[in-house]
C-alpha atoms as a PDB file:
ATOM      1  CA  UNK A   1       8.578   6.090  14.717  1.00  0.00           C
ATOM      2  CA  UNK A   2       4.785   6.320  14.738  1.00  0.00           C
ATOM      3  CA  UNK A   3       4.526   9.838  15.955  1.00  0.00           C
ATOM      4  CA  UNK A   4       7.125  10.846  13.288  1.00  0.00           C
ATOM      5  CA  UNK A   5       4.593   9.070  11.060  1.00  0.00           C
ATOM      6  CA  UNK A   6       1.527  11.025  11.754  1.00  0.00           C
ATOM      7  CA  UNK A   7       3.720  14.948  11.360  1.00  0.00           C
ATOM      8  CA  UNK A   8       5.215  12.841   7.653  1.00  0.00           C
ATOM      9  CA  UNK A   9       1.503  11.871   6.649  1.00  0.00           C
ATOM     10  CA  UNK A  10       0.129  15.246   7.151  1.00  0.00           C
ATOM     11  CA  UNK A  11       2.510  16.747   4.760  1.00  0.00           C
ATOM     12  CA  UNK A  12       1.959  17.702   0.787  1.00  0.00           C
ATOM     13  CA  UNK A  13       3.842  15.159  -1.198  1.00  0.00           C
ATOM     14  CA  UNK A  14       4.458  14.717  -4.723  1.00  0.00           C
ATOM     15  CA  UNK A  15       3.120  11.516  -6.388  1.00  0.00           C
ATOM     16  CA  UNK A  16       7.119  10.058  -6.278  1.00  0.00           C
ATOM     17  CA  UNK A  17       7.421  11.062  -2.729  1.00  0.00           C
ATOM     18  CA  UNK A  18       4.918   9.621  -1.387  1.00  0.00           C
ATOM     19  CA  UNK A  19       5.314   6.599  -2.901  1.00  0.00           C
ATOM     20  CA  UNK A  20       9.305   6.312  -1.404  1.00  0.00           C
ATOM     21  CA  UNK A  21       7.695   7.034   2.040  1.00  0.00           C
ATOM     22  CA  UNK A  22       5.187   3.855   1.542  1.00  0.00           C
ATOM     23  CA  UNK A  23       8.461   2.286   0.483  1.00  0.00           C
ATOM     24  CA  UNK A  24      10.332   2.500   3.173  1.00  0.00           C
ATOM     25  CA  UNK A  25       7.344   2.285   5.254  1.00  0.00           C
ATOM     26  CA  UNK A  26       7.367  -1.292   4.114  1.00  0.00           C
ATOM     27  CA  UNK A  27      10.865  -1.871   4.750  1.00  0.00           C
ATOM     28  CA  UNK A  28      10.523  -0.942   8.085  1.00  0.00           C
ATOM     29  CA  UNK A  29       6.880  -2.282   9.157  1.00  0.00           C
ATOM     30  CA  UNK A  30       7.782  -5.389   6.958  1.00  0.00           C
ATOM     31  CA  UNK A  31       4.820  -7.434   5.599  1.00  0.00           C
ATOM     32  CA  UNK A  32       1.182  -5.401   4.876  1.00  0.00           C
ATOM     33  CA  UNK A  33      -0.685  -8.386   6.269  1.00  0.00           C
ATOM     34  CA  UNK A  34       0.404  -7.442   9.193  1.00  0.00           C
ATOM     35  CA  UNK A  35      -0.134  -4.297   9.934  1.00  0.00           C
ATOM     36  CA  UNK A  36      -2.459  -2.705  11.963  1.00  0.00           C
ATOM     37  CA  UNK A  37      -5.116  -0.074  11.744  1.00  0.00           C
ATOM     38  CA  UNK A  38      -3.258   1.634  14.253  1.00  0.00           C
ATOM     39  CA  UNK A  39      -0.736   1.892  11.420  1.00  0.00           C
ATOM     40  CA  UNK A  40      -2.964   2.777   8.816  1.00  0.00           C
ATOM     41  CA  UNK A  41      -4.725   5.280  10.500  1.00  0.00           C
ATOM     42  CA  UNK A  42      -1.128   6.926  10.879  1.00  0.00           C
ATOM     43  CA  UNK A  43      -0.215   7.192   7.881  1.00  0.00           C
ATOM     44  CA  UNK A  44      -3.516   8.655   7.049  1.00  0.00           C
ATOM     45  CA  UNK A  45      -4.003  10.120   3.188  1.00  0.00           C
ATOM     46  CA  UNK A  46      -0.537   8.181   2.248  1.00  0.00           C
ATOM     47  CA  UNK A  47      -2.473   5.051   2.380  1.00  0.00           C
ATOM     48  CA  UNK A  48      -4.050   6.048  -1.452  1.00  0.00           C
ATOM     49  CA  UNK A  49      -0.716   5.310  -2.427  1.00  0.00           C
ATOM     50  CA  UNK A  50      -0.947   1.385  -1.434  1.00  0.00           C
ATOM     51  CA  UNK A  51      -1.244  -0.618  -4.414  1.00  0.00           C
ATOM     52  CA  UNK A  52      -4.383  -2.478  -4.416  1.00  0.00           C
ATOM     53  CA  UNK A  53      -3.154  -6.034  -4.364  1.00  0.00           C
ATOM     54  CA  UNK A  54      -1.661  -4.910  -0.876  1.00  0.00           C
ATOM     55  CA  UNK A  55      -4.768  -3.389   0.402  1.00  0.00           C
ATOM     56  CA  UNK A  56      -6.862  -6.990  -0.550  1.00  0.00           C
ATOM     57  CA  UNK A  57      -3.877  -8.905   1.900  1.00  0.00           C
ATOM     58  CA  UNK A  58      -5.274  -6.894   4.489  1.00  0.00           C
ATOM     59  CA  UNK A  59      -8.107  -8.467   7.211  1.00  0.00           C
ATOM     60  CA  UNK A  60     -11.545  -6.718   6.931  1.00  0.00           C
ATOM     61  CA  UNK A  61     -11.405  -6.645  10.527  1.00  0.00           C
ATOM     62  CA  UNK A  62      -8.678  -4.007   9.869  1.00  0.00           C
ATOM     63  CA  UNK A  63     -10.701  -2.077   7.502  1.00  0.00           C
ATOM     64  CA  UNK A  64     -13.905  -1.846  10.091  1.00  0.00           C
ATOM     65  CA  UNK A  65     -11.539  -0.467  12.807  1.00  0.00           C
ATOM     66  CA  UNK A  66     -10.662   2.799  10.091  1.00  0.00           C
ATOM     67  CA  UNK A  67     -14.207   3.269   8.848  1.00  0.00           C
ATOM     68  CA  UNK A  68     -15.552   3.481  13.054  1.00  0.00           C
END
């Protein structure tokens, strides 16, 4: 699934789009706490379409690994 996650990130979505691919994203990586930067860093430019109540549940620790 992640590899088919970095070719879907790279692509030009509409605003609606992307948003059903963070959906389902969610469905299938369950809760944002626990995801990793691994997983963020996949999804790449998608991850503007996280609401930011999500992004605050994540660690900072998290957040160093993608700014590195």
């Amino acid at each position: 699934m992640v590899s088919a996650i970095n070719t879907i990130a790279k692509l030009d979505f509409s605003e609606a789009q992307a948003e059903a691919v963070i959906a389902k994203l969610k469905e299938e990586w369950r809760d944002i706490k626990q995801w990793t930067a691994k997983q963020l860093q996949d999804i790449g430019p998608l991850i503007r379409h996280l609401k930011v109540e999500e992004l605050a549940e994540m660690t900072m620790d998290i957040f160093k690994v993608l700014v590195e």
